[in-house]
Protein backbone atom coordinates (compact mmCIF):
# COMPACT_ATOMS: atom_id res chain seq x y z
CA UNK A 1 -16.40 -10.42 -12.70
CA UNK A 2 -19.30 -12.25 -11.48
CA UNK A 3 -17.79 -15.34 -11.71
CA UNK A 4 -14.95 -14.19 -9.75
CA UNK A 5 -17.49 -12.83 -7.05
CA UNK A 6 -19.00 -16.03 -7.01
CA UNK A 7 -16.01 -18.24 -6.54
CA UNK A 8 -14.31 -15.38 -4.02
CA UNK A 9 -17.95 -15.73 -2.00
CA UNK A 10 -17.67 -19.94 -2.47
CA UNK A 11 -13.95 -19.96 -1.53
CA UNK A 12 -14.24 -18.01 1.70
CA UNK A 13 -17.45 -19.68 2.83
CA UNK A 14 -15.55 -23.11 2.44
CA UNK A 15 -12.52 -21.54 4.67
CA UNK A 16 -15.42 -20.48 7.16
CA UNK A 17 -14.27 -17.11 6.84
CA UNK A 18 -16.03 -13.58 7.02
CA UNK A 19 -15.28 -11.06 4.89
CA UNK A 20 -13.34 -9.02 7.82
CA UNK A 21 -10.92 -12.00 7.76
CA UNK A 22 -10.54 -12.17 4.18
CA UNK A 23 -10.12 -8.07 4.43
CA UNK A 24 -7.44 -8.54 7.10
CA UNK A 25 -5.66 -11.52 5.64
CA UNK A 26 -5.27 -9.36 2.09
CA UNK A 27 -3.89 -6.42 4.20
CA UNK A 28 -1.49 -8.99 6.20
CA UNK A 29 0.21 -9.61 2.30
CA UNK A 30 0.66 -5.73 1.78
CA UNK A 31 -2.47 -5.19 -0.34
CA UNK A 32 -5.34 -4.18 1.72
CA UNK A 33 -8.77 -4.80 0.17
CA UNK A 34 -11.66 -3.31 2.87
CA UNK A 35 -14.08 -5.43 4.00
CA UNK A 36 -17.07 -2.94 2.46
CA UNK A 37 -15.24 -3.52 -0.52
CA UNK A 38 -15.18 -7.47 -1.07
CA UNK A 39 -19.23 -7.56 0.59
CA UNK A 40 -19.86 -5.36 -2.83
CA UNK A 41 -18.04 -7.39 -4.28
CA UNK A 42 -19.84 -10.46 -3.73
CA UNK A 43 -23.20 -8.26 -3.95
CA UNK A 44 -22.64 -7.38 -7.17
CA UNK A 45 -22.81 -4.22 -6.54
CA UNK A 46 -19.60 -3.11 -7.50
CA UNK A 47 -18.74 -1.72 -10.70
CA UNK A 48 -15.07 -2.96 -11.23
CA UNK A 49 -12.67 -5.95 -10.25
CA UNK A 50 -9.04 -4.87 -11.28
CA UNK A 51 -6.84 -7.70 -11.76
CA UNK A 52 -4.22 -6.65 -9.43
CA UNK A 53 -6.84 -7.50 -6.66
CA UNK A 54 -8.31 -11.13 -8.25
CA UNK A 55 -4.49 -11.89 -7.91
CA UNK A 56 -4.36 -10.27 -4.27
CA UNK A 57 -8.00 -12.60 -3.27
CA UNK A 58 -6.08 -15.36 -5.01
CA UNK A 59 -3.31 -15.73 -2.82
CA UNK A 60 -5.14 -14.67 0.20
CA UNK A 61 -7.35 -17.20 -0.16
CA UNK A 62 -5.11 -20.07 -0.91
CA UNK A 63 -5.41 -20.67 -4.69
CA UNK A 64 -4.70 -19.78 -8.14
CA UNK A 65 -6.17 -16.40 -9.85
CA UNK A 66 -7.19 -18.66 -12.98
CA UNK A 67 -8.99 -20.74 -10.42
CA UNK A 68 -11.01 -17.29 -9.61
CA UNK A 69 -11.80 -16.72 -12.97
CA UNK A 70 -12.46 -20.17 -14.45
CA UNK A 71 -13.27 -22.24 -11.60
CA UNK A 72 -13.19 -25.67 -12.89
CA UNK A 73 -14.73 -28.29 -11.06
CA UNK A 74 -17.76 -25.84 -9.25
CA UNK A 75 -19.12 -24.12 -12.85
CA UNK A 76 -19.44 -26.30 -15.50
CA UNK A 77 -19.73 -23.07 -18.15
CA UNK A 78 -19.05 -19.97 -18.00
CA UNK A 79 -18.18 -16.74 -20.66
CA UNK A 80 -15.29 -17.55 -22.16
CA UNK A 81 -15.44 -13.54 -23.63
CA UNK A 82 -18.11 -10.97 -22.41
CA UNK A 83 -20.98 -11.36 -24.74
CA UNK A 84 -20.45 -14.65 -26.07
CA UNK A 85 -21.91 -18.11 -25.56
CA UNK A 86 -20.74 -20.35 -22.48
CA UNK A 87 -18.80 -23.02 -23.16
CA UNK A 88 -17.23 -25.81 -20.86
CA UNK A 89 -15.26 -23.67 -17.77
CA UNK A 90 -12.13 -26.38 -17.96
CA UNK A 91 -12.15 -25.31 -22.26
CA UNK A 92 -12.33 -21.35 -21.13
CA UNK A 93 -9.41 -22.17 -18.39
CA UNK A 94 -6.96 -23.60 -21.11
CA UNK A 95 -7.39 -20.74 -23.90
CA UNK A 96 -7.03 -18.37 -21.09
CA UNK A 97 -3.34 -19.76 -20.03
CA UNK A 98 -2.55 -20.44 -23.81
CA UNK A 99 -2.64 -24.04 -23.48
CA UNK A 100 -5.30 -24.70 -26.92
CA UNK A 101 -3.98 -26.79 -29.96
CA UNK A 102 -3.29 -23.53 -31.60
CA UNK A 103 -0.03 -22.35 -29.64
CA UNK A 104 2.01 -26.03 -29.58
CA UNK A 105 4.04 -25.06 -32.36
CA UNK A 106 5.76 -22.43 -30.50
CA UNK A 107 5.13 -24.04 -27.28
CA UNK A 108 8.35 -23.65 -25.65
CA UNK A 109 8.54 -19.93 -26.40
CA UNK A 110 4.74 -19.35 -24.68
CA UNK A 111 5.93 -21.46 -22.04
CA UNK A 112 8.40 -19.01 -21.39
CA UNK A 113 6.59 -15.72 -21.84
CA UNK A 114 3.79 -17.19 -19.70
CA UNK A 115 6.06 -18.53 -16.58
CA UNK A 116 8.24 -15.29 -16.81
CA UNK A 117 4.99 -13.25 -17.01
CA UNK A 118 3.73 -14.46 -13.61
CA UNK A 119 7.50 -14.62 -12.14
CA UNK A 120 8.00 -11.01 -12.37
CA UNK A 121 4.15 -10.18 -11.83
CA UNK A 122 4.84 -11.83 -8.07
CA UNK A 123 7.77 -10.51 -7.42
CA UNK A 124 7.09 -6.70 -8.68
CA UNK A 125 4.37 -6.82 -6.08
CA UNK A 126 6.51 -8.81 -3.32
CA UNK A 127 9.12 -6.11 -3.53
CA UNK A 128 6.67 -3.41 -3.25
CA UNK A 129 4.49 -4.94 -1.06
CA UNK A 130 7.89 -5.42 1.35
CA UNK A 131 8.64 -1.62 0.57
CA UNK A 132 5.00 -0.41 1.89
CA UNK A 133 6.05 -2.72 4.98
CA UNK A 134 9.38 -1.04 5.38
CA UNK A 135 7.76 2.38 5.70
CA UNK A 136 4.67 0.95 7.90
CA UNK A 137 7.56 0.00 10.58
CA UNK A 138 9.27 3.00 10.28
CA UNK A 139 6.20 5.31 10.97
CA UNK A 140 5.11 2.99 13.88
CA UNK A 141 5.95 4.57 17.49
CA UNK A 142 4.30 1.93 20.02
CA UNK A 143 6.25 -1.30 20.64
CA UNK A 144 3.52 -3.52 20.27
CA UNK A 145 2.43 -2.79 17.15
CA UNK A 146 5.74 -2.11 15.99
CA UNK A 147 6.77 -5.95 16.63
CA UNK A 148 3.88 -6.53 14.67
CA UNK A 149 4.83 -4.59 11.73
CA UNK A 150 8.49 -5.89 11.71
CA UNK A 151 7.09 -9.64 11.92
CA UNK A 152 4.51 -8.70 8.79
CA UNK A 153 7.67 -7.27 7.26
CA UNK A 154 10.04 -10.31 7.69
CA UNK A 155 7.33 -12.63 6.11
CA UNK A 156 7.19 -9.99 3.29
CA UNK A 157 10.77 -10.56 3.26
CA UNK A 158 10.77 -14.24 2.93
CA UNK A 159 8.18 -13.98 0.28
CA UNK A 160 10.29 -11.69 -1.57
CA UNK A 161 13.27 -13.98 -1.60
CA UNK A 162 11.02 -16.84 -2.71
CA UNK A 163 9.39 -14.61 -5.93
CA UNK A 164 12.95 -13.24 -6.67
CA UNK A 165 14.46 -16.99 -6.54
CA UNK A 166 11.70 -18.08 -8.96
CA UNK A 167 12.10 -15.38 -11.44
CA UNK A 168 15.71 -16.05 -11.82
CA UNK A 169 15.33 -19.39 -12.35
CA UNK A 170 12.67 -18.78 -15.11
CA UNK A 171 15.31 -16.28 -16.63
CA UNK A 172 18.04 -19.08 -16.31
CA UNK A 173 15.81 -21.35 -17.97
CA UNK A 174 15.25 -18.79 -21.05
CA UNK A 175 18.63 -18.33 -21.53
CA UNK A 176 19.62 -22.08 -21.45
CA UNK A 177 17.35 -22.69 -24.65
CA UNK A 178 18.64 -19.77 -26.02
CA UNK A 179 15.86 -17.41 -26.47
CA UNK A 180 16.07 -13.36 -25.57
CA UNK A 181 15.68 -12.25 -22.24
CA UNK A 182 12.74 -9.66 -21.31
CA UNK A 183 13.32 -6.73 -19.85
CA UNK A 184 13.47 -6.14 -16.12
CA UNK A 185 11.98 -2.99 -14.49
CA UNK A 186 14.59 -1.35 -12.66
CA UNK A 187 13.54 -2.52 -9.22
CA UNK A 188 14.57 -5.84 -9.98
CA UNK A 189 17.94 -5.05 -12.08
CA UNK A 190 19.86 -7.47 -10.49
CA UNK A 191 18.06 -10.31 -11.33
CA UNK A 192 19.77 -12.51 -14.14
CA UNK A 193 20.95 -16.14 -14.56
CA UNK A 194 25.58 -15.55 -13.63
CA UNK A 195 26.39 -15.86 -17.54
CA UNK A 196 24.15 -12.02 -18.03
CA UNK A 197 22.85 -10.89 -20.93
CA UNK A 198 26.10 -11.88 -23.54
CA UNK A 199 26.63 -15.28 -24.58
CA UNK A 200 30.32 -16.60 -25.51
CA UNK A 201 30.14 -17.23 -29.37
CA UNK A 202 33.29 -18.88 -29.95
């Protein structure tokens, strides 16, 4: 968490950004984070860091969440587990996202997992995040801020497209080699590469 803190802090400095407009530019993607919230962040004084919002700060600031947690390239070590030696951050970053000599052998199949993972992690929240929008514009009376909330919603839109076009192409991709498909959550249902879930035998 403190390494996250630092990088968020690091990250946002280089942008020349306060922490009002990282606050406002995570409640611009549908997830708002207060600004008291991120300064105790950075402080250290607060207690938690869910990962939900290291993923929000991610993309609100422009980069990867693994590049929050292991940020290679500005720490040369960090904890690769809490209570553990440091070892080399770019050696932490690769057994986080699977990539150590120990997984090649079913390579393909992590591959998978780990791209359809973050696929349906994006666009879980992009469909919610569009929902929350949805209602926001509906509960808005003046006309101002109303053309405000429908432009916040068609970007949510747009982003929702884009995270539902990249999970089906991971799916397609999983059921080209063959392999099972994981189960969707019901708000994305009708995601699935044409063929479906049954494959011609004959």
């Amino acid at each position: 968490m403190a390494d996250v803190a630092r990088e968020v802090r690091r990250r946002r400095k280089e942008m020349k950004w306060s922490a009002q407009d990282l606050a406002d530019r995570c409640e611009a993607i549908g997830f708002p984070i207060p600004r008291n919230v991120i300064a105790n962040m950075e402080s250290g004084r607060r207690a938690v860091l869910p990962l939900v919002e290291v993923m929000v700060l991610a993309e609100a600031l422009y980069t990867h969440p693994i590049r929050l947690i292991y940020p290679v390239g500005y720490v040369e070590e960090v904890q690769q587990l809490p209570l553990t030696y440091p070892v080399d951050t770019a050696q932490a970053m690769r057994w986080f996202a699977g990539l150590n000599e120990d997984f090649r052998a079913d390579h393909r199949m992590l591959r998978h997992h780990v791209a359809h993972r973050t696929a349906l992690e994006r666009a879980f929240f992009a469909v919610h995040s569009e929902e929350r929008q949805r209602r926001a514009v509906e509960s808005t009376a003046d006309g101002i801020e109303q053309a405000k909330a429908l432009r916040a919603q068609a970007d949510l839109a747009e982003r929702t497209a884009r995270a539902k076009a990249e999970l089906y192409q991971v799916r397609s991709d999983i059921y080209a080699d063959g392999d099972p498909l994981p189960d969707l959550p019901d708000e994305l249902a009708d995601i699935d590469p044409p063929e479906g879930y049954e494959r011609d035998t004959d």
